[in-house]
PDB file of N, CA and C in Angstrom:
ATOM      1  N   UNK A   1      33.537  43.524 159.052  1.00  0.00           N
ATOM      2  CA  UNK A   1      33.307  42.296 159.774  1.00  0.00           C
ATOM      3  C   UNK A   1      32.290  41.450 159.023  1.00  0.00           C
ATOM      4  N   UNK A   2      30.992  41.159 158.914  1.00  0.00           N
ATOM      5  CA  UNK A   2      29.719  40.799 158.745  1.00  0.00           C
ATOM      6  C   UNK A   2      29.083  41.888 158.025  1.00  0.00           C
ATOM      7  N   UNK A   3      28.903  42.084 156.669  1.00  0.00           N
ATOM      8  CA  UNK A   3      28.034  42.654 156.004  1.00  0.00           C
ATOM      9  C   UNK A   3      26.387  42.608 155.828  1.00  0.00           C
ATOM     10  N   UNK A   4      25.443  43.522 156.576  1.00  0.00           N
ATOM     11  CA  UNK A   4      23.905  43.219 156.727  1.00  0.00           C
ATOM     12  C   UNK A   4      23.745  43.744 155.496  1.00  0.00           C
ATOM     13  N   UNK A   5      22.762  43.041 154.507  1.00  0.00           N
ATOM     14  CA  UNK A   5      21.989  43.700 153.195  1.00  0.00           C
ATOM     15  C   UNK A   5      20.742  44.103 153.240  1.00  0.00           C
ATOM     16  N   UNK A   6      19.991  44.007 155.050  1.00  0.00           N
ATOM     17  CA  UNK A   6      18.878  44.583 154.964  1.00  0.00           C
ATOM     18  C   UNK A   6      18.457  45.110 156.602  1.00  0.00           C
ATOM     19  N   UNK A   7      17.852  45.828 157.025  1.00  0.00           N
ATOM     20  CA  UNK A   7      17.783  46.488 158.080  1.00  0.00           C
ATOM     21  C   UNK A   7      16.778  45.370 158.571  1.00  0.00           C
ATOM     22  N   UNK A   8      15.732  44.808 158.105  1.00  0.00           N
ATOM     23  CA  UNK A   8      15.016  44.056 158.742  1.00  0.00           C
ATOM     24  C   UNK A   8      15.133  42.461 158.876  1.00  0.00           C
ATOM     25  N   UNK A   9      15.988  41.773 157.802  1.00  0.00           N
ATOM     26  CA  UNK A   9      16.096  40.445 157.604  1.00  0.00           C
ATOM     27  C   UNK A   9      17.603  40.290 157.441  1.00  0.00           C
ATOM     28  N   UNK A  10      18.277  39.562 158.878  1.00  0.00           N
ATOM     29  CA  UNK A  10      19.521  39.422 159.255  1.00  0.00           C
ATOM     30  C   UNK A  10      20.240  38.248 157.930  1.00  0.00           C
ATOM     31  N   UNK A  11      21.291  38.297 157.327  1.00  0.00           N
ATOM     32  CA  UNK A  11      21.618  37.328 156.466  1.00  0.00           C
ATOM     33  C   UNK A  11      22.250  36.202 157.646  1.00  0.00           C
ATOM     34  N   UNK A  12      22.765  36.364 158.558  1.00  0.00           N
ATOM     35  CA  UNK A  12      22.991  35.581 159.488  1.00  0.00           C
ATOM     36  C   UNK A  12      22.619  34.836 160.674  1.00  0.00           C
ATOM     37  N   UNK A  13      22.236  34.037 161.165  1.00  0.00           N
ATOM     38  CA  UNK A  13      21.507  33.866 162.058  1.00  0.00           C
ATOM     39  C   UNK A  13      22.135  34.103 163.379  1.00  0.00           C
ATOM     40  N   UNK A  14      21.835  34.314 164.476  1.00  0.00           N
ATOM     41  CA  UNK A  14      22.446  34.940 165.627  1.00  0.00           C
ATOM     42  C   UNK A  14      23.857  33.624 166.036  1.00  0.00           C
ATOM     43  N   UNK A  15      23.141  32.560 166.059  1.00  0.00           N
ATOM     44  CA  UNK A  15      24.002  31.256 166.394  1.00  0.00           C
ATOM     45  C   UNK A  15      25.125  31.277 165.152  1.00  0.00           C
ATOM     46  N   UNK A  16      24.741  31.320 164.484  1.00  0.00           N
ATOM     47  CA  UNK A  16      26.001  31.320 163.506  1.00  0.00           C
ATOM     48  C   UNK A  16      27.370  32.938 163.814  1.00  0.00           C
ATOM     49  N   UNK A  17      26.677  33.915 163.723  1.00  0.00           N
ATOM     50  CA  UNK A  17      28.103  35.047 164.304  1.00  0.00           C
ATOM     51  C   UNK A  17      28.455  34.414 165.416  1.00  0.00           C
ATOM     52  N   UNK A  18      27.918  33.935 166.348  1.00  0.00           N
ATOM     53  CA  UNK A  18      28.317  33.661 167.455  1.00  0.00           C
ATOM     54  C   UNK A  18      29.071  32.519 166.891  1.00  0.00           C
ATOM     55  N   UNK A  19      29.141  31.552 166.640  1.00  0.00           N
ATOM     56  CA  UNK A  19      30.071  30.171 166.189  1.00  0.00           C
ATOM     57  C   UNK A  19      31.189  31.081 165.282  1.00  0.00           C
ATOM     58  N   UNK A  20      31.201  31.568 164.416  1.00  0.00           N
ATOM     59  CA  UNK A  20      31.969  32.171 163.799  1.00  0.00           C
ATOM     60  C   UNK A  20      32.929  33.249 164.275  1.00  0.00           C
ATOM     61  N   UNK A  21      32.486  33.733 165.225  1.00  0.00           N
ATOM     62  CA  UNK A  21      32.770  34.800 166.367  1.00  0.00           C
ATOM     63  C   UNK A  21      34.144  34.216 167.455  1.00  0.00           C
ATOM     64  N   UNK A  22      33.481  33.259 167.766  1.00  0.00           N
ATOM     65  CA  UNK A  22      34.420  32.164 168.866  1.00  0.00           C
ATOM     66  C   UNK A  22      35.486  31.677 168.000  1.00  0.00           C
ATOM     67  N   UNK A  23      35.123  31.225 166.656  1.00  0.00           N
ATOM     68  CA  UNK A  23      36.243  30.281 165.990  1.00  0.00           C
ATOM     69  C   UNK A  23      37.420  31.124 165.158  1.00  0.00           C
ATOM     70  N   UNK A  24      36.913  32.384 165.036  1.00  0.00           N
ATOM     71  CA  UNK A  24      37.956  33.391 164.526  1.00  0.00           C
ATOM     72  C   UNK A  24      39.201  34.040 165.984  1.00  0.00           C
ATOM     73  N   UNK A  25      38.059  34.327 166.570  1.00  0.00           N
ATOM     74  CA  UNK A  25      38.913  35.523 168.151  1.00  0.00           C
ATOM     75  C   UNK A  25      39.387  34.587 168.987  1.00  0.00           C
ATOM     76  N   UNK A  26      38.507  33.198 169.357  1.00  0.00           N
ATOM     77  CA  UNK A  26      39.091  31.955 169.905  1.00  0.00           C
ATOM     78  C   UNK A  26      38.330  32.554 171.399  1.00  0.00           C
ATOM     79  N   UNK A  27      38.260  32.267 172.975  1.00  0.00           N
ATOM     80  CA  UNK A  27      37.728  32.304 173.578  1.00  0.00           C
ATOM     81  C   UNK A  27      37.330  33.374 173.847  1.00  0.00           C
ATOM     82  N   UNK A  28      36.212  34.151 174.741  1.00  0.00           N
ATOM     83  CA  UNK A  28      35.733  35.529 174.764  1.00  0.00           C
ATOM     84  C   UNK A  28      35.191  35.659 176.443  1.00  0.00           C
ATOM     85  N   UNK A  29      35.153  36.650 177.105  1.00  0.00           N
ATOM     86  CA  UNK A  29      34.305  36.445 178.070  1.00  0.00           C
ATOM     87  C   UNK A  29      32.843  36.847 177.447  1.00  0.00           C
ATOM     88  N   UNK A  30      31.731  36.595 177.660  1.00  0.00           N
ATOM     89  CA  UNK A  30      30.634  37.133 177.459  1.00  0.00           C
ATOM     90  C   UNK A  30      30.336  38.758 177.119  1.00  0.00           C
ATOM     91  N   UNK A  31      30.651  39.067 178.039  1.00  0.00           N
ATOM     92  CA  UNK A  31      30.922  40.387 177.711  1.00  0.00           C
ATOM     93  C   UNK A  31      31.385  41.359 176.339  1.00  0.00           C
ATOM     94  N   UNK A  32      32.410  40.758 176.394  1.00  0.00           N
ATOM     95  CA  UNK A  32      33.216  41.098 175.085  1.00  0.00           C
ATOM     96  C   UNK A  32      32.722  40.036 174.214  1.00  0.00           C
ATOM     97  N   UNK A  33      32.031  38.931 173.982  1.00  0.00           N
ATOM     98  CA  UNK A  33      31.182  38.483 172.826  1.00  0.00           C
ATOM     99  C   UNK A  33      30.316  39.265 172.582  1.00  0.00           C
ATOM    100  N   UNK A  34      29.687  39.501 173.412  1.00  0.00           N
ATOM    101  CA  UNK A  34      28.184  40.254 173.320  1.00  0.00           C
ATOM    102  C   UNK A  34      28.428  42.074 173.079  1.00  0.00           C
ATOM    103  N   UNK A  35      29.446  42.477 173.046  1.00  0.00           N
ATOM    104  CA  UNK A  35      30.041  43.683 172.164  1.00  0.00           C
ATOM    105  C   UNK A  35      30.161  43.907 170.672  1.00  0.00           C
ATOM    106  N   UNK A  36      30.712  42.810 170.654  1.00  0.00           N
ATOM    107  CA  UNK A  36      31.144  41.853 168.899  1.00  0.00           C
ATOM    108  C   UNK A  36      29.738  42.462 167.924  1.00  0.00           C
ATOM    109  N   UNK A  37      28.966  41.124 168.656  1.00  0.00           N
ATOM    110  CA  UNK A  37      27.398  40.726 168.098  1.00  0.00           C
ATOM    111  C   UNK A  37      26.802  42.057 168.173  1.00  0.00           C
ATOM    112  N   UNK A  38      26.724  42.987 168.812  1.00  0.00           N
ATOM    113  CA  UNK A  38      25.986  44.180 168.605  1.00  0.00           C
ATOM    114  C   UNK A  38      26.142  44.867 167.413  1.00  0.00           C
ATOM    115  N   UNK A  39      27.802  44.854 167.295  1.00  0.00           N
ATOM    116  CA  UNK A  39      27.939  45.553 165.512  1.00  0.00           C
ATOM    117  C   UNK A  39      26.833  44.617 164.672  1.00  0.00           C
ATOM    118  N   UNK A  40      26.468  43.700 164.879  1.00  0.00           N
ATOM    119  CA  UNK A  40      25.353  43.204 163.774  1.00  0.00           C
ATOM    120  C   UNK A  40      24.039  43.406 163.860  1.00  0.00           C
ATOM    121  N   UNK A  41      24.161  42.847 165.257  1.00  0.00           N
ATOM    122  CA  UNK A  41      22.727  43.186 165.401  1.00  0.00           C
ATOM    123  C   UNK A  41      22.780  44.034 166.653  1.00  0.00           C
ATOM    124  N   UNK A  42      22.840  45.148 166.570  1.00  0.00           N
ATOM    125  CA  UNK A  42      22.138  46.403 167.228  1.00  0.00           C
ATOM    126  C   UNK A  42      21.098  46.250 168.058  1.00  0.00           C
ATOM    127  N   UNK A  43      20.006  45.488 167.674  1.00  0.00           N
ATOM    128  CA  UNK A  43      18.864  45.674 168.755  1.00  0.00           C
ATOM    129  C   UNK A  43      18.957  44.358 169.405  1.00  0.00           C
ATOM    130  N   UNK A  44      19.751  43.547 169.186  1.00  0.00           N
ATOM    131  CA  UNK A  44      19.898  42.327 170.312  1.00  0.00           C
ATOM    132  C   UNK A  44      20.085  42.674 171.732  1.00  0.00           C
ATOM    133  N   UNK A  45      18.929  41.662 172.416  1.00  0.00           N
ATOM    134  CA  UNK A  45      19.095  42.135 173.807  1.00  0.00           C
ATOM    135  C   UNK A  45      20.074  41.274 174.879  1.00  0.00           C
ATOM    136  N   UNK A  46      20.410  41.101 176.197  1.00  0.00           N
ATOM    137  CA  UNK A  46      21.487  40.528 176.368  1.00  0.00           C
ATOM    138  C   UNK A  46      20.652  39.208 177.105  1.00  0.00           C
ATOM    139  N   UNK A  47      19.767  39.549 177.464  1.00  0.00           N
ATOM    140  CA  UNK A  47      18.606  38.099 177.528  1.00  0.00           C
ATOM    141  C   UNK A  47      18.301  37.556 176.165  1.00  0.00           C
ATOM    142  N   UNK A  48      18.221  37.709 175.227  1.00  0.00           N
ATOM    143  CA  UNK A  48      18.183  36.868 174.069  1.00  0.00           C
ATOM    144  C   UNK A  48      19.644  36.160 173.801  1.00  0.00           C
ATOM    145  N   UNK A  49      20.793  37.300 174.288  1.00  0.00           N
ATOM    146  CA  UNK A  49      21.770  36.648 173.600  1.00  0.00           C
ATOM    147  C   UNK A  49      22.125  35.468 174.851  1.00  0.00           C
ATOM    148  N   UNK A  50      21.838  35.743 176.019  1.00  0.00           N
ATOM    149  CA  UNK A  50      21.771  34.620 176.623  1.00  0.00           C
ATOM    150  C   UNK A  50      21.135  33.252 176.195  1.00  0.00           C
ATOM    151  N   UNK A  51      20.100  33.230 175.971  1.00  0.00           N
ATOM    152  CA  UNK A  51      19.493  32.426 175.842  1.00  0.00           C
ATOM    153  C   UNK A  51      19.705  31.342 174.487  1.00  0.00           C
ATOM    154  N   UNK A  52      20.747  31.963 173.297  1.00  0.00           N
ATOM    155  CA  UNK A  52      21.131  31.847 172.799  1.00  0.00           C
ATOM    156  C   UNK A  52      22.319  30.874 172.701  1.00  0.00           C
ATOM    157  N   UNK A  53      23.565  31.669 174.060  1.00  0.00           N
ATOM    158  CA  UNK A  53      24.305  30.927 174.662  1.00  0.00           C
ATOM    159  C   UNK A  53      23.922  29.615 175.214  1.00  0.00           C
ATOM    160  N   UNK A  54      22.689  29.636 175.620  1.00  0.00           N
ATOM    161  CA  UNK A  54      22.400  28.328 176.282  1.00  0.00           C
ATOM    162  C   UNK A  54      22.011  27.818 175.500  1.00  0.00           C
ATOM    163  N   UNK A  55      21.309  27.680 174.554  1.00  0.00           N
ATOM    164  CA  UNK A  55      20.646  26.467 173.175  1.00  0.00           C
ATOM    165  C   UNK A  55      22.156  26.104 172.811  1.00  0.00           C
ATOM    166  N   UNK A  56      23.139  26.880 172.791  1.00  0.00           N
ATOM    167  CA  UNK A  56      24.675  25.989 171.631  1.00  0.00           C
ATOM    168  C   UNK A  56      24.939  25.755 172.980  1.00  0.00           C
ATOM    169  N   UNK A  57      25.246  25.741 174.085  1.00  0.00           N
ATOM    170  CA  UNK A  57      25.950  25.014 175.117  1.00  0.00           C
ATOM    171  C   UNK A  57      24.613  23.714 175.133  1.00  0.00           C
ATOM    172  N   UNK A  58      24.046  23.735 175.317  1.00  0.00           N
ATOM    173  CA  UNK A  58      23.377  22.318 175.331  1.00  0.00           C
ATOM    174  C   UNK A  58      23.026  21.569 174.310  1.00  0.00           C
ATOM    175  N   UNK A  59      23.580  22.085 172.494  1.00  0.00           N
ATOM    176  CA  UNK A  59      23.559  21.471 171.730  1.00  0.00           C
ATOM    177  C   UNK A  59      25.052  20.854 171.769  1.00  0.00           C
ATOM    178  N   UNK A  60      25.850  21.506 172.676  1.00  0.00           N
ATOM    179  CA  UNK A  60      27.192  21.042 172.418  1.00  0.00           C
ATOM    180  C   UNK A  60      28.143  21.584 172.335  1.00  0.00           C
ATOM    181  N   UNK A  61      27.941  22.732 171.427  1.00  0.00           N
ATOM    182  CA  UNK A  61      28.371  23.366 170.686  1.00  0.00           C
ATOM    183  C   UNK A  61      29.735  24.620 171.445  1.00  0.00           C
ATOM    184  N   UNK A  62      29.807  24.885 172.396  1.00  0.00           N
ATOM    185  CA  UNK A  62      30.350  25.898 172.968  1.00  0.00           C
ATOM    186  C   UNK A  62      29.985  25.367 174.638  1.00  0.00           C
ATOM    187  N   UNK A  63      30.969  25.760 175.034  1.00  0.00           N
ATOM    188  CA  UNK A  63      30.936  25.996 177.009  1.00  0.00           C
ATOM    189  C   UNK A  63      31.458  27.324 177.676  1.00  0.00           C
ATOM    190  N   UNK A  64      30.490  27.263 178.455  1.00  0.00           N
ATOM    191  CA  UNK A  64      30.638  28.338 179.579  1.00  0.00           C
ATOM    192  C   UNK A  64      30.768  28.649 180.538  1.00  0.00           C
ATOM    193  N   UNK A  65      31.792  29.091 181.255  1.00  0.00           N
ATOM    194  CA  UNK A  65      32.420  28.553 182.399  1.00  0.00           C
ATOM    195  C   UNK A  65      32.636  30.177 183.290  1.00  0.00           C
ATOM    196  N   UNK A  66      32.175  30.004 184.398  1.00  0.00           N
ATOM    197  CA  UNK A  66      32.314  31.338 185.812  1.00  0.00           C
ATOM    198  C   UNK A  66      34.075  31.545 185.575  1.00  0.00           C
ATOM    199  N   UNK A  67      33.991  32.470 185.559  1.00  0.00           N
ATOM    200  CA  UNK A  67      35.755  33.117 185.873  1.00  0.00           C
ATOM    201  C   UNK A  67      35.395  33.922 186.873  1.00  0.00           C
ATOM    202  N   UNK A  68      34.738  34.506 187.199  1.00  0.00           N
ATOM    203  CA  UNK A  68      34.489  35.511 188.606  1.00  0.00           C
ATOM    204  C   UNK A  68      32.874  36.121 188.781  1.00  0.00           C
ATOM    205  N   UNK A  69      32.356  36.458 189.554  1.00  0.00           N
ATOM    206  CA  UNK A  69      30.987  36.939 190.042  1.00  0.00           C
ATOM    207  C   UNK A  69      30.706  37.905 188.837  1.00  0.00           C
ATOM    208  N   UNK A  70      29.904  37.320 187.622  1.00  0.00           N
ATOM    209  CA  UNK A  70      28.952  38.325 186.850  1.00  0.00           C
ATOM    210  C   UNK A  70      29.529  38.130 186.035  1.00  0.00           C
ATOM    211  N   UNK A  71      31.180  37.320 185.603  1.00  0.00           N
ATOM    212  CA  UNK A  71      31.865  37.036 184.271  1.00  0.00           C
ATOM    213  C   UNK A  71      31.946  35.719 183.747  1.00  0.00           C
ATOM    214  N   UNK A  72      31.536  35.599 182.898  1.00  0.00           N
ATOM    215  CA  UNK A  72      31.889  34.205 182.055  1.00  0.00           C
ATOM    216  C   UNK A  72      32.707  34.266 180.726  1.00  0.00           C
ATOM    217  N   UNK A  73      33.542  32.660 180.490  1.00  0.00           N
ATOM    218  CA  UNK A  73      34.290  32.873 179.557  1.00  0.00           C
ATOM    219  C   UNK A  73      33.589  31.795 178.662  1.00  0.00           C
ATOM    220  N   UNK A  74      33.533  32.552 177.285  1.00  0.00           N
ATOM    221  CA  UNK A  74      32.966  31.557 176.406  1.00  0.00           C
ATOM    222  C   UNK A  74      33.745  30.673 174.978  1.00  0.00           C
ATOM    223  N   UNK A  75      33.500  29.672 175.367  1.00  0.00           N
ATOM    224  CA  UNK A  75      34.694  29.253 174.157  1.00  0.00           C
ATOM    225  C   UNK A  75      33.995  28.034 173.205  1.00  0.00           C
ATOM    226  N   UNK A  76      34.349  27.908 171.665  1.00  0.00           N
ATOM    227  CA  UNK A  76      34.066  26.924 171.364  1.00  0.00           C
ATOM    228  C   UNK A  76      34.643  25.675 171.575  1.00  0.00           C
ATOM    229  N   UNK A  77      33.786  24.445 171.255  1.00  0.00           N
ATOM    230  CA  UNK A  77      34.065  23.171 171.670  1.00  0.00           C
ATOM    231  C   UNK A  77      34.649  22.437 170.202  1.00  0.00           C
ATOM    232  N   UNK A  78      35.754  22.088 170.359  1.00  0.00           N
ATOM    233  CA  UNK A  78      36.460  21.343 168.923  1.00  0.00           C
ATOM    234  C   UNK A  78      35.976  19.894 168.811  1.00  0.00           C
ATOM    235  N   UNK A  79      35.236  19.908 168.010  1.00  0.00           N
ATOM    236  CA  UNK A  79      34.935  17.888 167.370  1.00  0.00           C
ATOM    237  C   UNK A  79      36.240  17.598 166.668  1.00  0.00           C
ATOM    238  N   UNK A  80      36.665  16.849 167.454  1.00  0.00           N
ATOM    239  CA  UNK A  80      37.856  15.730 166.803  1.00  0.00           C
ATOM    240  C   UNK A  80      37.173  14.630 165.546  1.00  0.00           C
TER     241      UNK A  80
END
């Protein structure tokens, strides 16, 4: 998937697998994003990766939308 070259300094930044993540698999529920992202980063927590989610949804970048109590579906947003 994503090749790490160092245990302490990610070559990727979290926002970027995640953009890259969405634009390959195409929509995800959270859940199953936040499965993905662990093969990279391992010690990511699911409050960071939240919080994460919310900086690209309010840059624009991606939306997130309730499908049922405790699930969300996350998808990127296409610039025409």
């Amino acid at each position: 998937m994503f090749e790490i070259t160092s245990k302490t300094w990610k070559t990727l930044p979290l926002h970027t697998v995640i953009l890259e993540l969405l634009q390959r698999k195409g929509p995800a529920t959270d859940s199953e994003l936040f499965k993905m992202i662990k093969e990279v980063y391992s010690d990511l927590s699911f409050s960071s990766y939240n919080k994460e989610l919310m900086r690209l949804e309010i840059e624009g970048l991606i939306h997130v939308s309730a499908l049922t109590k405790g699930k969300r579906r996350v998808e990127l947003i296409k610039n025409t």
